[in-house]
PDB file of N, CA and C in Angstrom:
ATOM      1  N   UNK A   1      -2.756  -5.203  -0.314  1.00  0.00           N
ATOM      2  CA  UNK A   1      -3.183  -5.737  -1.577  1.00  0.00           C
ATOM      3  C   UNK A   1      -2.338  -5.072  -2.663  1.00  0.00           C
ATOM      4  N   UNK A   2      -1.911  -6.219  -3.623  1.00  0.00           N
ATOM      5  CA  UNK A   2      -1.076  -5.661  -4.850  1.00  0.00           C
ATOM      6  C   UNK A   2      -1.676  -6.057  -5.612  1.00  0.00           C
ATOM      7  N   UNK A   3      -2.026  -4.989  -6.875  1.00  0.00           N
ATOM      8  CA  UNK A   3      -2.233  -5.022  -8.758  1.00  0.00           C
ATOM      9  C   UNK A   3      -1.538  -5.309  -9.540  1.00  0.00           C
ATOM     10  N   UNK A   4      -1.491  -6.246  -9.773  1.00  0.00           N
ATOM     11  CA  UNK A   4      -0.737  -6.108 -11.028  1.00  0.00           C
ATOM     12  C   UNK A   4      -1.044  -5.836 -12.867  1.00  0.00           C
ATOM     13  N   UNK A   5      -0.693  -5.232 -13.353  1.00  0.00           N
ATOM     14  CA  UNK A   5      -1.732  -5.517 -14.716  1.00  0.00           C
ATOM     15  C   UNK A   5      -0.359  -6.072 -15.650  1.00  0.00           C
ATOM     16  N   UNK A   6      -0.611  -6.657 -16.627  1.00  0.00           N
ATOM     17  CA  UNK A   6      -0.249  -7.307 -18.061  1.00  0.00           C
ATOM     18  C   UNK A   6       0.494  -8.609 -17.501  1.00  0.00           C
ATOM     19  N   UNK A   7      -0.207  -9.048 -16.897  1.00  0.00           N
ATOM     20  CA  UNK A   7       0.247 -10.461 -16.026  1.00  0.00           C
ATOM     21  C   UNK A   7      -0.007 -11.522 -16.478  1.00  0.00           C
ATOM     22  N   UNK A   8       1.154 -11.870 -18.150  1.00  0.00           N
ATOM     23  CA  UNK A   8       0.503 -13.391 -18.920  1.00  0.00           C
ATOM     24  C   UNK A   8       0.048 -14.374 -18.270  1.00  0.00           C
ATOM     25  N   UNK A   9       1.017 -15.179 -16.960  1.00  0.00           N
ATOM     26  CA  UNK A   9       1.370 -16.153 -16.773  1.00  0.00           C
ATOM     27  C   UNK A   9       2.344 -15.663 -15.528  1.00  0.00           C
ATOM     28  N   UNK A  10       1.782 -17.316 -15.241  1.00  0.00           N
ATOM     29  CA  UNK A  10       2.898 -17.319 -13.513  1.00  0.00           C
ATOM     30  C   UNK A  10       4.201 -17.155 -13.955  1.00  0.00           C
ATOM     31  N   UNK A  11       4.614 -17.240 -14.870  1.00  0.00           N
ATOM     32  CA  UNK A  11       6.154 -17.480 -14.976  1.00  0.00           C
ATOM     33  C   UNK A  11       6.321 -15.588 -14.839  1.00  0.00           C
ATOM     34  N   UNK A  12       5.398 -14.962 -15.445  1.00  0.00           N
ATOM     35  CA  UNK A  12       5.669 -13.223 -15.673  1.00  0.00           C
ATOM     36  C   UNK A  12       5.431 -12.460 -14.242  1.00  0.00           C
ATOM     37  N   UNK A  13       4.483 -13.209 -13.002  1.00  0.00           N
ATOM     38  CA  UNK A  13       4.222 -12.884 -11.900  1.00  0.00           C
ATOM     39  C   UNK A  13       5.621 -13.267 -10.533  1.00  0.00           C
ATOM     40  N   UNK A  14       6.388 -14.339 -11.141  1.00  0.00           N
ATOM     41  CA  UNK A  14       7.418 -15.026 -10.602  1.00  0.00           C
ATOM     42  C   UNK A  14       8.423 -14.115  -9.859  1.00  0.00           C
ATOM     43  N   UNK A  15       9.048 -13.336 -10.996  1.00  0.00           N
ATOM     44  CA  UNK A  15       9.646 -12.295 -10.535  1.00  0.00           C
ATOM     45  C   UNK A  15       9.115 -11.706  -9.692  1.00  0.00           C
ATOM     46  N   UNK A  16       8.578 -10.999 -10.030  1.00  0.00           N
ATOM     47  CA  UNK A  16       7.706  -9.524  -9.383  1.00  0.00           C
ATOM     48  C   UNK A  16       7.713  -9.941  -8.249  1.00  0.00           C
ATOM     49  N   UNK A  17       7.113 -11.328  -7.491  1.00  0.00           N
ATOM     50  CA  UNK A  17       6.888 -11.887  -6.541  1.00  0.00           C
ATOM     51  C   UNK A  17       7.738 -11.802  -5.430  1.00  0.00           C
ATOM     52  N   UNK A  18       9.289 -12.292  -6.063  1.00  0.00           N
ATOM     53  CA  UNK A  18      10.270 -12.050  -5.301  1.00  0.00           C
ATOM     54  C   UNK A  18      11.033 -11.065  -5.087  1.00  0.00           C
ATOM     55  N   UNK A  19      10.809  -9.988  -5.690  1.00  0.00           N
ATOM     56  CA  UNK A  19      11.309  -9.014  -5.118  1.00  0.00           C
ATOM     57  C   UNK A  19      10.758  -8.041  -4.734  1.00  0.00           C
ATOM     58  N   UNK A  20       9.327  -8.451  -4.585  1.00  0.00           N
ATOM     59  CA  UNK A  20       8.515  -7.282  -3.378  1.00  0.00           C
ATOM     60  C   UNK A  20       9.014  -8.256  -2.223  1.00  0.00           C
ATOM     61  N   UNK A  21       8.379  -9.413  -1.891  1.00  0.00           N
ATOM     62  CA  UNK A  21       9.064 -10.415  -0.939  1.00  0.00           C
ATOM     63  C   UNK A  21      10.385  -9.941  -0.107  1.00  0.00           C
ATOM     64  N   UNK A  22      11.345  -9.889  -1.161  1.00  0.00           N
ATOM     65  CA  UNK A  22      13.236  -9.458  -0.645  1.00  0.00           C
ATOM     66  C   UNK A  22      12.854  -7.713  -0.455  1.00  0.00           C
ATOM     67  N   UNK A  23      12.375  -6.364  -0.972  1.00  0.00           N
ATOM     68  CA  UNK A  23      11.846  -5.223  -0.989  1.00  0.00           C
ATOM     69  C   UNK A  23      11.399  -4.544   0.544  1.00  0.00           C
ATOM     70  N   UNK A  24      10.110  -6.006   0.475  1.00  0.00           N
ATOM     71  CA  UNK A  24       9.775  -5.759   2.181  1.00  0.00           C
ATOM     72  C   UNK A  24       9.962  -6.444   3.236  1.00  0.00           C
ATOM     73  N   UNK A  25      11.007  -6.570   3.480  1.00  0.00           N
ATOM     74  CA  UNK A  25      11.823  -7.751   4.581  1.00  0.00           C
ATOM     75  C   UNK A  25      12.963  -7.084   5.067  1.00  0.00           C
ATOM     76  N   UNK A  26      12.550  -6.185   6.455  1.00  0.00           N
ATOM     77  CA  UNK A  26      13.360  -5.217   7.098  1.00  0.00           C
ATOM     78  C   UNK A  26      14.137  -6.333   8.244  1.00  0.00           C
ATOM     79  N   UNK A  27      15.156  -6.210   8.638  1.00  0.00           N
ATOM     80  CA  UNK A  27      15.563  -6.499   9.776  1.00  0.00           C
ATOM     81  C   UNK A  27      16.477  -5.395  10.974  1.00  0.00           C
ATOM     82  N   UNK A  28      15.488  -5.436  12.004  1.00  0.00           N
ATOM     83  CA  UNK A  28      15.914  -4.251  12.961  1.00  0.00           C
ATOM     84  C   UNK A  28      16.775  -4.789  14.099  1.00  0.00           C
ATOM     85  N   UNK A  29      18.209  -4.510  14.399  1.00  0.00           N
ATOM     86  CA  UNK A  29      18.914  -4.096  15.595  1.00  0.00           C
ATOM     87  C   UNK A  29      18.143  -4.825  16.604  1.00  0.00           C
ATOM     88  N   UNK A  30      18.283  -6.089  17.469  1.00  0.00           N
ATOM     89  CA  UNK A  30      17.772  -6.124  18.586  1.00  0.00           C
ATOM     90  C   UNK A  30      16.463  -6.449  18.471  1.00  0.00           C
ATOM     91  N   UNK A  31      15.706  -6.102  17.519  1.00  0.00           N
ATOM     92  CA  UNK A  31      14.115  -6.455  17.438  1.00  0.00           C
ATOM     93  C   UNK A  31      13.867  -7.797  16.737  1.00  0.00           C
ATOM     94  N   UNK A  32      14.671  -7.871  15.907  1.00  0.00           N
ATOM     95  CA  UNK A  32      14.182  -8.984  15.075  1.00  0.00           C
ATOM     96  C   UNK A  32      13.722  -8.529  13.304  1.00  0.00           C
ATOM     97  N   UNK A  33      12.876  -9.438  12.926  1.00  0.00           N
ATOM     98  CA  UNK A  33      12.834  -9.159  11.265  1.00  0.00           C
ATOM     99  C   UNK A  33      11.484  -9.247  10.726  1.00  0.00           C
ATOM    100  N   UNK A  34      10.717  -8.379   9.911  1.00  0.00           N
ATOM    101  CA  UNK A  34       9.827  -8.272   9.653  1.00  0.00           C
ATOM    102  C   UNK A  34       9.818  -8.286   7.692  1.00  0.00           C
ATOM    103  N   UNK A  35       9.081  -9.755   7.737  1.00  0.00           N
ATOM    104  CA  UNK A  35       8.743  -9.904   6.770  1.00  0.00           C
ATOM    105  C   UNK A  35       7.624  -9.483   5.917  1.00  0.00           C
ATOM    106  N   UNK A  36       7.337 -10.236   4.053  1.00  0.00           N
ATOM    107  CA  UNK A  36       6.786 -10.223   3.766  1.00  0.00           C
ATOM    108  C   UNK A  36       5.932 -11.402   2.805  1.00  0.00           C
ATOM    109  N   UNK A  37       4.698 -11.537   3.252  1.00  0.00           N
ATOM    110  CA  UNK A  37       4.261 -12.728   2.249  1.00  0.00           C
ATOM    111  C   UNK A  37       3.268 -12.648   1.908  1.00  0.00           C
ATOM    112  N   UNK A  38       2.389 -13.466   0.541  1.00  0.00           N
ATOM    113  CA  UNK A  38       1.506 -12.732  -0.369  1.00  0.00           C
ATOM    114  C   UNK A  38       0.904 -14.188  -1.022  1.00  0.00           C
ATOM    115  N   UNK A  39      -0.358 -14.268  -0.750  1.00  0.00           N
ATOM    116  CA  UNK A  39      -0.979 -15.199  -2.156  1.00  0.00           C
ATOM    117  C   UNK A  39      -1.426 -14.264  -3.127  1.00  0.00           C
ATOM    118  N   UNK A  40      -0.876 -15.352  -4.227  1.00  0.00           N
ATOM    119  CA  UNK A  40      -1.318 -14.551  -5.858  1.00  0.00           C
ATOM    120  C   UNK A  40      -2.250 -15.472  -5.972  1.00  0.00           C
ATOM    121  N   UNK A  41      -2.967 -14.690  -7.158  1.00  0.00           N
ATOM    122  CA  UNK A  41      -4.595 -14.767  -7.335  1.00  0.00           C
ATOM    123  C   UNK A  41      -4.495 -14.469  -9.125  1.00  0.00           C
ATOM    124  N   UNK A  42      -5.289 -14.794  -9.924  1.00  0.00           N
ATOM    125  CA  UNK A  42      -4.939 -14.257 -11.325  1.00  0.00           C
ATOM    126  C   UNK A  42      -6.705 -14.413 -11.529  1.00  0.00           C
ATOM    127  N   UNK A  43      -7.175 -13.397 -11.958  1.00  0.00           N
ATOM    128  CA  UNK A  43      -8.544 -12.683 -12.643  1.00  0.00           C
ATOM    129  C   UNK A  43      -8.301 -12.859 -14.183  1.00  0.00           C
ATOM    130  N   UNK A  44      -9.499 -13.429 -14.025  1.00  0.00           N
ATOM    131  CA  UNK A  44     -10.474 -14.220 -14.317  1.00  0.00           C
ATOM    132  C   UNK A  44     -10.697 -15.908 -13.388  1.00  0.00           C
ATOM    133  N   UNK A  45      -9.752 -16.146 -13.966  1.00  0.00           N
ATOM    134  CA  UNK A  45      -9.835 -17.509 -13.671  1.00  0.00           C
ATOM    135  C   UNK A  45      -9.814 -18.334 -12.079  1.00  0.00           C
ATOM    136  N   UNK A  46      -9.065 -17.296 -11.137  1.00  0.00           N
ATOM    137  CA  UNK A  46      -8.840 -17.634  -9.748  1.00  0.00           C
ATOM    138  C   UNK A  46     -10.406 -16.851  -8.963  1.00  0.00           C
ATOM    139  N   UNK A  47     -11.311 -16.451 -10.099  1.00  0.00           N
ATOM    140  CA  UNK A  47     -12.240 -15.792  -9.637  1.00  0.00           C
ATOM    141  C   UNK A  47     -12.450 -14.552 -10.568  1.00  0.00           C
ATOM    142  N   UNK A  48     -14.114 -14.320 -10.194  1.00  0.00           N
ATOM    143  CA  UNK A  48     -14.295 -12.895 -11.338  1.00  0.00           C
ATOM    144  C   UNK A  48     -15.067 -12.110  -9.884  1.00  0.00           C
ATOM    145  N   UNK A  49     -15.460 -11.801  -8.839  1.00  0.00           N
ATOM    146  CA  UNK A  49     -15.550 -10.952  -8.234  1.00  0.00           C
ATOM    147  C   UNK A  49     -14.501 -10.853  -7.108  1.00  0.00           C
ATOM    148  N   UNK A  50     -14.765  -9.883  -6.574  1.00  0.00           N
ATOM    149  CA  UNK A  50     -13.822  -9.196  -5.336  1.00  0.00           C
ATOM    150  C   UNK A  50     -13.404 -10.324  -4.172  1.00  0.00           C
ATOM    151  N   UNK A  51     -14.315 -10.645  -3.609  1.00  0.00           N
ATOM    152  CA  UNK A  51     -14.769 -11.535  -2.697  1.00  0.00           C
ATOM    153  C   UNK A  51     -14.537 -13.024  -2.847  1.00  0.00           C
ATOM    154  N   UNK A  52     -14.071 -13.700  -3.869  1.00  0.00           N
ATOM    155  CA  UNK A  52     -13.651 -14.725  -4.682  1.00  0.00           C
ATOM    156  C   UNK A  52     -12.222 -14.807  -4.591  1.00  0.00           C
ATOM    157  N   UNK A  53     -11.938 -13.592  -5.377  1.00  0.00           N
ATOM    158  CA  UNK A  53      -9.799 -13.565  -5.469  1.00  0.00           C
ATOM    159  C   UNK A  53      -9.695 -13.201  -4.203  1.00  0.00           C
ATOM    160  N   UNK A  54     -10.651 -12.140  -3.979  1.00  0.00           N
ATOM    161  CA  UNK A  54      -9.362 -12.253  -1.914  1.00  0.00           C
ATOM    162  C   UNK A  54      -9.633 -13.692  -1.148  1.00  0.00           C
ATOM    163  N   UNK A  55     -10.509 -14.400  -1.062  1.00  0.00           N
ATOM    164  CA  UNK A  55     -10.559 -15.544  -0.394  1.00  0.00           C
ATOM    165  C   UNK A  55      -9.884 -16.568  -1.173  1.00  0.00           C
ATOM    166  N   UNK A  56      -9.540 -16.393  -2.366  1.00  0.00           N
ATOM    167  CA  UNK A  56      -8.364 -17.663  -2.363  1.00  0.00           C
ATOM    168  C   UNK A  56      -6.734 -17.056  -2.082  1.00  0.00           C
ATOM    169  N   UNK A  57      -6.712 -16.067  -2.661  1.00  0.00           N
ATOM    170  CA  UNK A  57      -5.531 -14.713  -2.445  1.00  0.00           C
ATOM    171  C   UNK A  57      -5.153 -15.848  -1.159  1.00  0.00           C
ATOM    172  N   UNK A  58      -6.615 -15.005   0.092  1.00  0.00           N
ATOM    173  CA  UNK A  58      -5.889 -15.605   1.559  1.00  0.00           C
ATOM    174  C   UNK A  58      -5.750 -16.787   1.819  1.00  0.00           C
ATOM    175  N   UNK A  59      -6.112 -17.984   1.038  1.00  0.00           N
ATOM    176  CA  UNK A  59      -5.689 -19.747   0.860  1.00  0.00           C
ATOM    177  C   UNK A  59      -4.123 -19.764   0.728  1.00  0.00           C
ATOM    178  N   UNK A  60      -3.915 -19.333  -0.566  1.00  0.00           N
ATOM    179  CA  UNK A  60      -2.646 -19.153  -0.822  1.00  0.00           C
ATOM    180  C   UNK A  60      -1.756 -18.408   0.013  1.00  0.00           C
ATOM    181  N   UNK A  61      -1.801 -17.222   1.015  1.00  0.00           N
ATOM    182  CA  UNK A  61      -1.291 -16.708   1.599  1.00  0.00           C
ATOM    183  C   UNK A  61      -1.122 -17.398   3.111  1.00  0.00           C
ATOM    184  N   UNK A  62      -1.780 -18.289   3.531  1.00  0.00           N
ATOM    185  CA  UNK A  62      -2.055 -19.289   4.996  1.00  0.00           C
ATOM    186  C   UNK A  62      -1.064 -20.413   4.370  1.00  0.00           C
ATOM    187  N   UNK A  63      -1.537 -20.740   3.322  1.00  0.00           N
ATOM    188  CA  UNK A  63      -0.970 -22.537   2.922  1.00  0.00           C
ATOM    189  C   UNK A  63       1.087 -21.563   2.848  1.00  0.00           C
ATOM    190  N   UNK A  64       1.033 -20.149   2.208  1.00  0.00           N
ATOM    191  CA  UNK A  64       2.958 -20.118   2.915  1.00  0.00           C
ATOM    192  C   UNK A  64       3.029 -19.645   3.772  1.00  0.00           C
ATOM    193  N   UNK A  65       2.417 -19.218   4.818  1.00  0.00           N
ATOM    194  CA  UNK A  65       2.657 -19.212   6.134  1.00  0.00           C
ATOM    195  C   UNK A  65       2.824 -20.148   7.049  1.00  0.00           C
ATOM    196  N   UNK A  66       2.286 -21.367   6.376  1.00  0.00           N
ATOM    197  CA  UNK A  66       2.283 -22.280   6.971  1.00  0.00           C
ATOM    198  C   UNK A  66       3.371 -23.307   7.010  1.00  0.00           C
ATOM    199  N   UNK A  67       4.244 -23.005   5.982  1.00  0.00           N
ATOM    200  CA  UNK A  67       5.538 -23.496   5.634  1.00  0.00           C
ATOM    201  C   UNK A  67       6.441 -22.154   5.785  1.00  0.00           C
ATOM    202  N   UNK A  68       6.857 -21.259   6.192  1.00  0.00           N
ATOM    203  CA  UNK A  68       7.915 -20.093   6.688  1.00  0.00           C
ATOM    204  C   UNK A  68       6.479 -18.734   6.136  1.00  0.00           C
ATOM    205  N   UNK A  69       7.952 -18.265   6.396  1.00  0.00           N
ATOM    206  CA  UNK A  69       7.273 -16.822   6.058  1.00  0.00           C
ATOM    207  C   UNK A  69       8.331 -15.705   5.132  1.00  0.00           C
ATOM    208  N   UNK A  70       7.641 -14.798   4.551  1.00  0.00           N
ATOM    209  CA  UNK A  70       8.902 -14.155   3.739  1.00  0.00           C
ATOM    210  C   UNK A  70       8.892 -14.628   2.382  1.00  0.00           C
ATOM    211  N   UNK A  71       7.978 -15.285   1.710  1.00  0.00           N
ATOM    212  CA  UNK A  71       7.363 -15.722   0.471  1.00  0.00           C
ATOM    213  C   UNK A  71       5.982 -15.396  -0.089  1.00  0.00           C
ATOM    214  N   UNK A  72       5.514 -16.063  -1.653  1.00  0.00           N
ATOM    215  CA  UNK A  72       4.812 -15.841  -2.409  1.00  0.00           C
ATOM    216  C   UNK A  72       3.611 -17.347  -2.190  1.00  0.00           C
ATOM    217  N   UNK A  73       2.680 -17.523  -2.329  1.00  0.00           N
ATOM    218  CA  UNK A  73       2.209 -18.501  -3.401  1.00  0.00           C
ATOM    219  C   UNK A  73       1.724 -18.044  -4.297  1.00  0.00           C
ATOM    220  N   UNK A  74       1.124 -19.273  -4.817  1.00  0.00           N
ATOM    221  CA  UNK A  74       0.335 -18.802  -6.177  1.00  0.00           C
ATOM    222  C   UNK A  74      -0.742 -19.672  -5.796  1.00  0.00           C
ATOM    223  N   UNK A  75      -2.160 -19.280  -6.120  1.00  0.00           N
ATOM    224  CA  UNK A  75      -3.681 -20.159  -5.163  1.00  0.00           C
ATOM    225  C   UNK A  75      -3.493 -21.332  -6.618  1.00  0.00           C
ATOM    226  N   UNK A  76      -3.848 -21.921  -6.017  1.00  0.00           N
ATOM    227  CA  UNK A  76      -3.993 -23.701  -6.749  1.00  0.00           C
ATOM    228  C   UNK A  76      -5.370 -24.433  -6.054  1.00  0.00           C
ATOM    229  N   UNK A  77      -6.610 -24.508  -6.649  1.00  0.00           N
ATOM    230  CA  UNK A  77      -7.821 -24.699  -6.854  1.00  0.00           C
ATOM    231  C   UNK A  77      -7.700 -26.311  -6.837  1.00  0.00           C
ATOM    232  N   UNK A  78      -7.710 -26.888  -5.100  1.00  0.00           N
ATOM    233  CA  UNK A  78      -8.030 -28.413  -4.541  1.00  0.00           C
ATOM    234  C   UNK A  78      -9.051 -28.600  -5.767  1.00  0.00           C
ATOM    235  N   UNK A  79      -8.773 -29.861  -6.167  1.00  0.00           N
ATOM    236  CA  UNK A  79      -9.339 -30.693  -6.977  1.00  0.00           C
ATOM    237  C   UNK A  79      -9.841 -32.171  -6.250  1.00  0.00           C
TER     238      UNK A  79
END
């Protein structure tokens, strides 16, 4: 789990995103490559308790796993 604080807007989370992403994405000799991927969540609005932002957090984090791996989303609330 990552904090972020003074987080206007997706456009200010964008960055950050990708380069923890590129940060933690080792590739070992013979083993292969170990990535990293992350749903973002933004408090208040993606949720106001604990239990709220991590369960969409992990929406967003399945829905890019589900298309590669080694990326960000951002949770987007099915309408």
């Amino acid at each position: 789990m990552v904090l972020l604080r003074n987080i206007g807007s997706e456009d200010d989370v964008i960055p950050r995103s990708n380069m923890l992403c590129y940060l933690l994405r080792r590739k070992y000799v013979d083993k292969g490559e170990v990535s990293f991927s992350m749903g973002v969540v933004f408090y208040p609005c993606d949720g106001e308790i604990f239990q709220e932002l991590y369960q969409n957090a992990d929406t967003a984090l399945y829905k890019v796993k589900s298309t590669g791996r080694g990326n960000y989303g951002i949770y987007k609330p099915e309408r």
